[in-house]
PDB file of N, CA and C in Angstrom:
ATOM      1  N   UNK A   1      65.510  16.127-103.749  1.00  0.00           N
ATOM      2  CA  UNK A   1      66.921  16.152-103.407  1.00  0.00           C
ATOM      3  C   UNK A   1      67.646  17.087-104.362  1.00  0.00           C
ATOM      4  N   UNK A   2      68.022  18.134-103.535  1.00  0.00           N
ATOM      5  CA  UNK A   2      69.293  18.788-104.781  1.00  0.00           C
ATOM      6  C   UNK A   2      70.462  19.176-103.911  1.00  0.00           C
ATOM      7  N   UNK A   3      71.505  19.908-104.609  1.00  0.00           N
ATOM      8  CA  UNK A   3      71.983  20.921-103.991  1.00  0.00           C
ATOM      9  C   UNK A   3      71.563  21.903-103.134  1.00  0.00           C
ATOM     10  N   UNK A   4      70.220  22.290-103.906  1.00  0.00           N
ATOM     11  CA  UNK A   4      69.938  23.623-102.735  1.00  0.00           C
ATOM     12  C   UNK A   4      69.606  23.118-101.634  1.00  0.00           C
ATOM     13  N   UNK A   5      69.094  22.013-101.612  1.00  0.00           N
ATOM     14  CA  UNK A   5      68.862  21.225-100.192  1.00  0.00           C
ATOM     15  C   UNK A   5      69.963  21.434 -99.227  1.00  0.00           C
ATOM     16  N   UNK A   6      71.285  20.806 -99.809  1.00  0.00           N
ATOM     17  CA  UNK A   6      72.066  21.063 -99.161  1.00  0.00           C
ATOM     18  C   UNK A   6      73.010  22.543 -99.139  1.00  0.00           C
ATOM     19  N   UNK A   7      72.242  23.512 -99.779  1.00  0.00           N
ATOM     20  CA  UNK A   7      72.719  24.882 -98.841  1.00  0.00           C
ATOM     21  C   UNK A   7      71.497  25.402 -98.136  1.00  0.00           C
ATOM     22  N   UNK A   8      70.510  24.784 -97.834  1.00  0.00           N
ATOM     23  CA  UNK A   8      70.082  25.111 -97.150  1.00  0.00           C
ATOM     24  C   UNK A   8      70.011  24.811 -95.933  1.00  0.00           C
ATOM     25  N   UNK A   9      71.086  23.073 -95.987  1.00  0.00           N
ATOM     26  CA  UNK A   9      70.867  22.614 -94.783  1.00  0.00           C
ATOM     27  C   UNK A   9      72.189  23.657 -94.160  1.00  0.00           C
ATOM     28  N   UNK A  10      72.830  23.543 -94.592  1.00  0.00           N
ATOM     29  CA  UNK A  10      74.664  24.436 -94.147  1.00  0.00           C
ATOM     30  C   UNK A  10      73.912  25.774 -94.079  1.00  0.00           C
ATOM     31  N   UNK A  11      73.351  26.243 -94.232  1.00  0.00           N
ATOM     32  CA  UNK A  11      72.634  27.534 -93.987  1.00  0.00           C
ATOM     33  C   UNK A  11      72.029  27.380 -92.445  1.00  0.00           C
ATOM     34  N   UNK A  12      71.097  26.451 -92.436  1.00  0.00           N
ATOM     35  CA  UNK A  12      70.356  25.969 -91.134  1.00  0.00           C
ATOM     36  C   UNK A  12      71.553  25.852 -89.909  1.00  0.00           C
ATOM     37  N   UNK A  13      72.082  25.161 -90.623  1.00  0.00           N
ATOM     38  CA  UNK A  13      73.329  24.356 -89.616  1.00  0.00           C
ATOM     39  C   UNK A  13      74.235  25.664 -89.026  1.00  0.00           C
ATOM     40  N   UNK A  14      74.749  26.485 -89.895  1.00  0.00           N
ATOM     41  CA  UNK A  14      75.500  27.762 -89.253  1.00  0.00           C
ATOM     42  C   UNK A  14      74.835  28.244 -88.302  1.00  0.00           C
ATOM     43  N   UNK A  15      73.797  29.035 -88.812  1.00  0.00           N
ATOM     44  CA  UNK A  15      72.649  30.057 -88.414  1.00  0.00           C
ATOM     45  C   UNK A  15      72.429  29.491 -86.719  1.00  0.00           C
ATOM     46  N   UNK A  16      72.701  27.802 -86.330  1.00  0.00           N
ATOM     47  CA  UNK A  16      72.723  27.099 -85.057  1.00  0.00           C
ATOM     48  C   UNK A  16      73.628  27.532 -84.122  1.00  0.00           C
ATOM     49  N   UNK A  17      74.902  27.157 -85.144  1.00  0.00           N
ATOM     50  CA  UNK A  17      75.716  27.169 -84.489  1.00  0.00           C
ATOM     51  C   UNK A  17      76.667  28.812 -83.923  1.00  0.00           C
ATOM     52  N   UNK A  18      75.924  29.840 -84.797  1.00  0.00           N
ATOM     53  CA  UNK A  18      76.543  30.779 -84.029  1.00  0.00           C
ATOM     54  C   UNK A  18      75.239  31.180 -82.196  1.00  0.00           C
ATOM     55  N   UNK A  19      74.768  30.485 -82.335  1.00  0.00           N
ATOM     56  CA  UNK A  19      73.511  30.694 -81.011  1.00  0.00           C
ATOM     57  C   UNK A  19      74.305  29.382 -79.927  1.00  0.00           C
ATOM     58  N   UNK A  20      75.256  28.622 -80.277  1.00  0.00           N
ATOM     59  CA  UNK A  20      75.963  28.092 -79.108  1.00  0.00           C
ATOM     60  C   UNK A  20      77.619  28.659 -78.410  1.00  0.00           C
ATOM     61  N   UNK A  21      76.981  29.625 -77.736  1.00  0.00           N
ATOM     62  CA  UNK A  21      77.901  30.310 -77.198  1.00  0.00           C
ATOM     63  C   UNK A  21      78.697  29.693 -75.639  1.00  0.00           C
ATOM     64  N   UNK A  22      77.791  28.759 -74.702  1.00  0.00           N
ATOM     65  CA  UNK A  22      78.379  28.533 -73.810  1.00  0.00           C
ATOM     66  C   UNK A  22      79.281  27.324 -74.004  1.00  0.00           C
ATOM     67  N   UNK A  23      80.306  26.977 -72.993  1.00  0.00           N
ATOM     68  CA  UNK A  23      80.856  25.757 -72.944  1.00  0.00           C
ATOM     69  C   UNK A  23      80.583  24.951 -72.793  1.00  0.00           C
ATOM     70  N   UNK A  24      79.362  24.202 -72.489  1.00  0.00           N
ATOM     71  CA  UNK A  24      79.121  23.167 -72.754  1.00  0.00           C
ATOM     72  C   UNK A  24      78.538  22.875 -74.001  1.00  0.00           C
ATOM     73  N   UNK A  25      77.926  23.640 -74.600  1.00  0.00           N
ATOM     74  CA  UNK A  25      77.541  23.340 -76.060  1.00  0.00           C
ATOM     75  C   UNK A  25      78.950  23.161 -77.385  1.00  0.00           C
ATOM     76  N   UNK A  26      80.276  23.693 -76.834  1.00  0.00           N
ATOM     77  CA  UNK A  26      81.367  23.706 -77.669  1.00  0.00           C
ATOM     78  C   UNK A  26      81.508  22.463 -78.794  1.00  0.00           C
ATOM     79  N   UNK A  27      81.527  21.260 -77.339  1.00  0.00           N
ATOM     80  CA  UNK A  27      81.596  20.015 -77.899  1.00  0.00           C
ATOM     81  C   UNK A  27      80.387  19.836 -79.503  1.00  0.00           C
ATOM     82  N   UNK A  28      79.162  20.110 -78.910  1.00  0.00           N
ATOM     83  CA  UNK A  28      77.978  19.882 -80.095  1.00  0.00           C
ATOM     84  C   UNK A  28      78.755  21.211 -81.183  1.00  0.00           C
ATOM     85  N   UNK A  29      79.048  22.127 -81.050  1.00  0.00           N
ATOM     86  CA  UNK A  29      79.371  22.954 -81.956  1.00  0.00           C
ATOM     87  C   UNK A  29      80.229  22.259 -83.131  1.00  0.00           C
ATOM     88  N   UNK A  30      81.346  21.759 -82.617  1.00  0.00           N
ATOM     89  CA  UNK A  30      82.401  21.162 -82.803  1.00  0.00           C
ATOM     90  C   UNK A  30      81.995  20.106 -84.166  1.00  0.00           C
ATOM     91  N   UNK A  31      81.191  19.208 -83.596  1.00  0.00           N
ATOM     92  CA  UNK A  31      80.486  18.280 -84.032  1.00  0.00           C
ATOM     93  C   UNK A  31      79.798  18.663 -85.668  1.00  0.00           C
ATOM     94  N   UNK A  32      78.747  19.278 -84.946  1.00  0.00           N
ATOM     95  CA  UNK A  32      78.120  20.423 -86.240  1.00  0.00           C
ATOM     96  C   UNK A  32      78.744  20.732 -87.133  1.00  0.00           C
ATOM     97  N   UNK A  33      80.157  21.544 -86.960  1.00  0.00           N
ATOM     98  CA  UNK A  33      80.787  21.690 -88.010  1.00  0.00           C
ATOM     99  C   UNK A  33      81.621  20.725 -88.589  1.00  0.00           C
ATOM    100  N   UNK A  34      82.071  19.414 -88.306  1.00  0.00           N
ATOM    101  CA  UNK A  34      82.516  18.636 -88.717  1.00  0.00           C
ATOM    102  C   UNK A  34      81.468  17.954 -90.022  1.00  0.00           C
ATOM    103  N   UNK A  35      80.097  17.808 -89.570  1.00  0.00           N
ATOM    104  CA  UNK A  35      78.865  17.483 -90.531  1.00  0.00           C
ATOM    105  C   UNK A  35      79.223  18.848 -91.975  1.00  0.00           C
ATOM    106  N   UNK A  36      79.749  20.052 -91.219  1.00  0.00           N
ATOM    107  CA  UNK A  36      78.841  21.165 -92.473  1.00  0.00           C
ATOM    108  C   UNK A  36      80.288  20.491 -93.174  1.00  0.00           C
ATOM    109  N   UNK A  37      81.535  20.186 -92.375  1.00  0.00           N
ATOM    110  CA  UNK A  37      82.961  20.123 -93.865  1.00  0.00           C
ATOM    111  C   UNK A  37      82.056  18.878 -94.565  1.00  0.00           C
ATOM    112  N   UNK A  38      81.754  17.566 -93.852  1.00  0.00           N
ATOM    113  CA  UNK A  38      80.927  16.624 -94.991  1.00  0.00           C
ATOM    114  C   UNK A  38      80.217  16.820 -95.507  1.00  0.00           C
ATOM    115  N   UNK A  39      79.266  18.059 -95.636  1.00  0.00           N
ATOM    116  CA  UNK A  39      78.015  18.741 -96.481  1.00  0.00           C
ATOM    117  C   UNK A  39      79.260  19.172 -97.803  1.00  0.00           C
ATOM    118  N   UNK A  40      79.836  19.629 -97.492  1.00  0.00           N
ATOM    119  CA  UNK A  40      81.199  20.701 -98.057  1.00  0.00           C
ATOM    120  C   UNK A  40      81.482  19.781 -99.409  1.00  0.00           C
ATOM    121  N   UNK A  41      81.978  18.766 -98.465  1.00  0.00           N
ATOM    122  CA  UNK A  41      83.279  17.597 -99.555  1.00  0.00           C
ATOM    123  C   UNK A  41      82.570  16.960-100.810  1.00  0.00           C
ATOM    124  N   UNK A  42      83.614  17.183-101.975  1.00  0.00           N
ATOM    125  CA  UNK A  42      83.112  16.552-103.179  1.00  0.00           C
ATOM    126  C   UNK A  42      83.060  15.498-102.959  1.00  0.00           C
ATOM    127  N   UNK A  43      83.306  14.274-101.795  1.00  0.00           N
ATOM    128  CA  UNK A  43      82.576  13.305-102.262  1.00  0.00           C
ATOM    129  C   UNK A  43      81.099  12.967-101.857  1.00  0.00           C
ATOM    130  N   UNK A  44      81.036  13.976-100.617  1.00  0.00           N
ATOM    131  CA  UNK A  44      79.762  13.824-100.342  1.00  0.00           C
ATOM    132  C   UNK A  44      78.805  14.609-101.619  1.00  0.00           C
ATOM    133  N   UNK A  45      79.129  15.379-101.774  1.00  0.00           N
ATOM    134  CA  UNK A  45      78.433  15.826-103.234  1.00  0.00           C
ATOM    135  C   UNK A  45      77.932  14.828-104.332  1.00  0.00           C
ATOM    136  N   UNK A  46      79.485  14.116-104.748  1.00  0.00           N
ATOM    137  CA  UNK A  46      79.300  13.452-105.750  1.00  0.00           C
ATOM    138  C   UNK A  46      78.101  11.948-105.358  1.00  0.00           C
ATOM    139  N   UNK A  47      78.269  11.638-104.041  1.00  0.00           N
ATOM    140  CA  UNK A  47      77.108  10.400-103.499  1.00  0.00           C
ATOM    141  C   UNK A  47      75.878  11.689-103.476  1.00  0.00           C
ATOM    142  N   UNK A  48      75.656  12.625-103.252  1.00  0.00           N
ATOM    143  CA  UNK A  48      73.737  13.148-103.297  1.00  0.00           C
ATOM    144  C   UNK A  48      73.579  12.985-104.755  1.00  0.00           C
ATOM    145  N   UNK A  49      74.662  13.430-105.831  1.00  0.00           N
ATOM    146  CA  UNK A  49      74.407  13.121-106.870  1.00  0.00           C
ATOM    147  C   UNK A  49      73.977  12.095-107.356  1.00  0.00           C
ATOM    148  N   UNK A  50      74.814  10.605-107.303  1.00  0.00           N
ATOM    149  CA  UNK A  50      74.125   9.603-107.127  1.00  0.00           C
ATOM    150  C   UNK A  50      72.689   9.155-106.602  1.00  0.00           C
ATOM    151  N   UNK A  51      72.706   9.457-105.494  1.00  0.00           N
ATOM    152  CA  UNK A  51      71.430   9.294-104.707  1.00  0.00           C
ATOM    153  C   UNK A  51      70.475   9.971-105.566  1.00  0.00           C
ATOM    154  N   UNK A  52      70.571  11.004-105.766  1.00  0.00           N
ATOM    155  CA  UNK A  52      69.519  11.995-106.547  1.00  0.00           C
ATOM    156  C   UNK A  52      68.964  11.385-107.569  1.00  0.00           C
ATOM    157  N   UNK A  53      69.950  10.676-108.353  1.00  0.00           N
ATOM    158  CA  UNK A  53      69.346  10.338-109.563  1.00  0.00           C
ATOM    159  C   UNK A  53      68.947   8.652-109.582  1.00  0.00           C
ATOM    160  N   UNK A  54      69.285   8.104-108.304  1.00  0.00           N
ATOM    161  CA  UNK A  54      68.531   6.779-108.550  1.00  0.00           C
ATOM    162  C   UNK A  54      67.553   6.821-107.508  1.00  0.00           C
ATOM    163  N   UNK A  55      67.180   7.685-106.862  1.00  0.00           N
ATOM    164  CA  UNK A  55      65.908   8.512-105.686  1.00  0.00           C
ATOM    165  C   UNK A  55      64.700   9.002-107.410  1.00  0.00           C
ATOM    166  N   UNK A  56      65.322   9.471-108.301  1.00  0.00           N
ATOM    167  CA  UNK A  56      64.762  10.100-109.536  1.00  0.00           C
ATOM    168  C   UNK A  56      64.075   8.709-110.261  1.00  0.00           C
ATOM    169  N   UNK A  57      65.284   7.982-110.343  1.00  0.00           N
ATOM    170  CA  UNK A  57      64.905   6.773-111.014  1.00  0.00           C
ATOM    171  C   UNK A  57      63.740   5.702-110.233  1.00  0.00           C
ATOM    172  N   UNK A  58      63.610   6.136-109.064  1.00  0.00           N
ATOM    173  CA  UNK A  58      62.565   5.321-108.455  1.00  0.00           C
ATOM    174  C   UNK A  58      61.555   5.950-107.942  1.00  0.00           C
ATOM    175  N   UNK A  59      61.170   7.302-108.589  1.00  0.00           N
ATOM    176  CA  UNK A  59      59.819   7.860-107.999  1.00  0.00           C
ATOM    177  C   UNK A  59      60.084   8.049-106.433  1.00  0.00           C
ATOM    178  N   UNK A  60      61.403   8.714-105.867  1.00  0.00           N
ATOM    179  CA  UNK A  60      61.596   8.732-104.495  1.00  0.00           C
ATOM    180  C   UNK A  60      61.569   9.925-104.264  1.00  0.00           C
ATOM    181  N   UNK A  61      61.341  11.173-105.525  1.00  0.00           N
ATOM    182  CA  UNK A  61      62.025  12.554-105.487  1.00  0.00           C
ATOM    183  C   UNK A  61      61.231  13.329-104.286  1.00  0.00           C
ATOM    184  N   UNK A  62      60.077  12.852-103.989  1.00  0.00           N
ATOM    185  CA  UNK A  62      59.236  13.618-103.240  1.00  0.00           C
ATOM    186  C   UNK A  62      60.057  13.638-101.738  1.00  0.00           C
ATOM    187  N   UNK A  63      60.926  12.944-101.081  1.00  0.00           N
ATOM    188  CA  UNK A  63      61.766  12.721 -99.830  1.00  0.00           C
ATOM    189  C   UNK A  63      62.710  13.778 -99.994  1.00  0.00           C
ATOM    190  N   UNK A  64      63.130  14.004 -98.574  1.00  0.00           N
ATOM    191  CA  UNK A  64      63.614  15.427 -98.397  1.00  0.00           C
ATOM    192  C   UNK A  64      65.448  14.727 -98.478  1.00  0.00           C
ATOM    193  N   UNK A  65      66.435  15.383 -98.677  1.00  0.00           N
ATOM    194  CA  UNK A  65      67.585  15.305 -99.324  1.00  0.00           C
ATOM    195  C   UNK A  65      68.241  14.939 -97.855  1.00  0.00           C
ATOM    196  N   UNK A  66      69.119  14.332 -97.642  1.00  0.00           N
ATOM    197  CA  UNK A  66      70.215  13.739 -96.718  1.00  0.00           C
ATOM    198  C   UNK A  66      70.817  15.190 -95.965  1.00  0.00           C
ATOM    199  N   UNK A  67      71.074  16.023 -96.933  1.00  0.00           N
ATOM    200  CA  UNK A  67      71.525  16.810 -95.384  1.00  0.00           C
ATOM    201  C   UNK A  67      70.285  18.057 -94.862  1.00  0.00           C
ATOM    202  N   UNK A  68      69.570  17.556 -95.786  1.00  0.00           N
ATOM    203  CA  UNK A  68      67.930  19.032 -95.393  1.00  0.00           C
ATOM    204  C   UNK A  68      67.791  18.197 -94.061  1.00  0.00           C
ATOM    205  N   UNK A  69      67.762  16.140 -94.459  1.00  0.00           N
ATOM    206  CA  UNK A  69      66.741  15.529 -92.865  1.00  0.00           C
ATOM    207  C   UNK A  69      67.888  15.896 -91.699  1.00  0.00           C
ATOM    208  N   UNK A  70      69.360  16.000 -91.922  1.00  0.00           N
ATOM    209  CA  UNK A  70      69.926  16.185 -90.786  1.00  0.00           C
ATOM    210  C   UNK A  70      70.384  17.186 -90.321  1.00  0.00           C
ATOM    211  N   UNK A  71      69.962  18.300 -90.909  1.00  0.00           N
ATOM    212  CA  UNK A  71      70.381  19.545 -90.458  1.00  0.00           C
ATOM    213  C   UNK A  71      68.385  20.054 -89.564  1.00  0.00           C
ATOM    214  N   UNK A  72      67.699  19.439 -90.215  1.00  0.00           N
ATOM    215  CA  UNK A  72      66.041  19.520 -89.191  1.00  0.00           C
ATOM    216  C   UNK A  72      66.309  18.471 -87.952  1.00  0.00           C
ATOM    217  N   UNK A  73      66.695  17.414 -88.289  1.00  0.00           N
ATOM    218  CA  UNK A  73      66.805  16.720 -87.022  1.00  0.00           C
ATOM    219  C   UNK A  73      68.167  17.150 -85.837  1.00  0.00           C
ATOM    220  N   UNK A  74      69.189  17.827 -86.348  1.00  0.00           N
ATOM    221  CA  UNK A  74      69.711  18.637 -85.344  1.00  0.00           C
ATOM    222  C   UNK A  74      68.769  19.842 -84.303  1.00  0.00           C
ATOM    223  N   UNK A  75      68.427  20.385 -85.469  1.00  0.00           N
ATOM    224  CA  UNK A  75      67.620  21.646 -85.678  1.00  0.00           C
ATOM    225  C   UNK A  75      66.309  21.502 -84.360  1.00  0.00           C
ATOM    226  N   UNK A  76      65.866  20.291 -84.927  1.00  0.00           N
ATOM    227  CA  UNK A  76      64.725  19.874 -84.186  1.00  0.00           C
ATOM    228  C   UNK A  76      63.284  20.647 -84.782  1.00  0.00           C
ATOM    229  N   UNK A  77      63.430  20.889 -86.456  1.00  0.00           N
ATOM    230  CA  UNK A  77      62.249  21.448 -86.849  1.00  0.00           C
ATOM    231  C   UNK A  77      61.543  20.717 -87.894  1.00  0.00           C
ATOM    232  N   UNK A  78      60.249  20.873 -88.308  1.00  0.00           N
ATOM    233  CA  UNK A  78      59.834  19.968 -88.630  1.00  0.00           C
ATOM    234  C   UNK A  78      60.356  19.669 -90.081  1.00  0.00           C
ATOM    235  N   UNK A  79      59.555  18.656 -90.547  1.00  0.00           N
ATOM    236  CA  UNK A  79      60.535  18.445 -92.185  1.00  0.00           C
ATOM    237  C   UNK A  79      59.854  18.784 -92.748  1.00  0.00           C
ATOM    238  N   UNK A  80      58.457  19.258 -92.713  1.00  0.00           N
ATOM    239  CA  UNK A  80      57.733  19.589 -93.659  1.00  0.00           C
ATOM    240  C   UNK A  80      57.754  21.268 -94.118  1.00  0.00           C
TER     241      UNK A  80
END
């Protein structure tokens, strides 16, 4: 879990969303970017921080970071 996790997920997540060009995908667009402002916000920051370090404190580090799993499970690619 780090940060770069999460620019990589907002990386993933853009890189999507400029490939939904028709109107019916608007709505999911919409959506998407509402996730990347919560990737964004210091408080979501300040909770991976948290998480990070009691994920650290319990031998959990090997699990992939909160917005890496939901920017693959948008994505639909694998996590590995």
């Amino acid at each position: 879990c780090s940060f770069l996790d999460t620019d990589r997920a907002l990386a993933l997540l853009e890189e999507y969303c400029k490939k939904l060009k028709k109107p019916e995908e608007q709505q999911l667009k919409k959506a998407i970017r509402k996730v990347m402002g919560i990737f964004k916000s210091s408080l979501f920051q300040a909770l991976l921080g948290s998480f990070t370090k009691k994920a650290t404190r319990h031998g959990a580090v090997s699990h992939p970071s909160l917005p890496a799993a939901v920017a693959y499970d948008v994505l639909g690619c694998p996590k590995d």
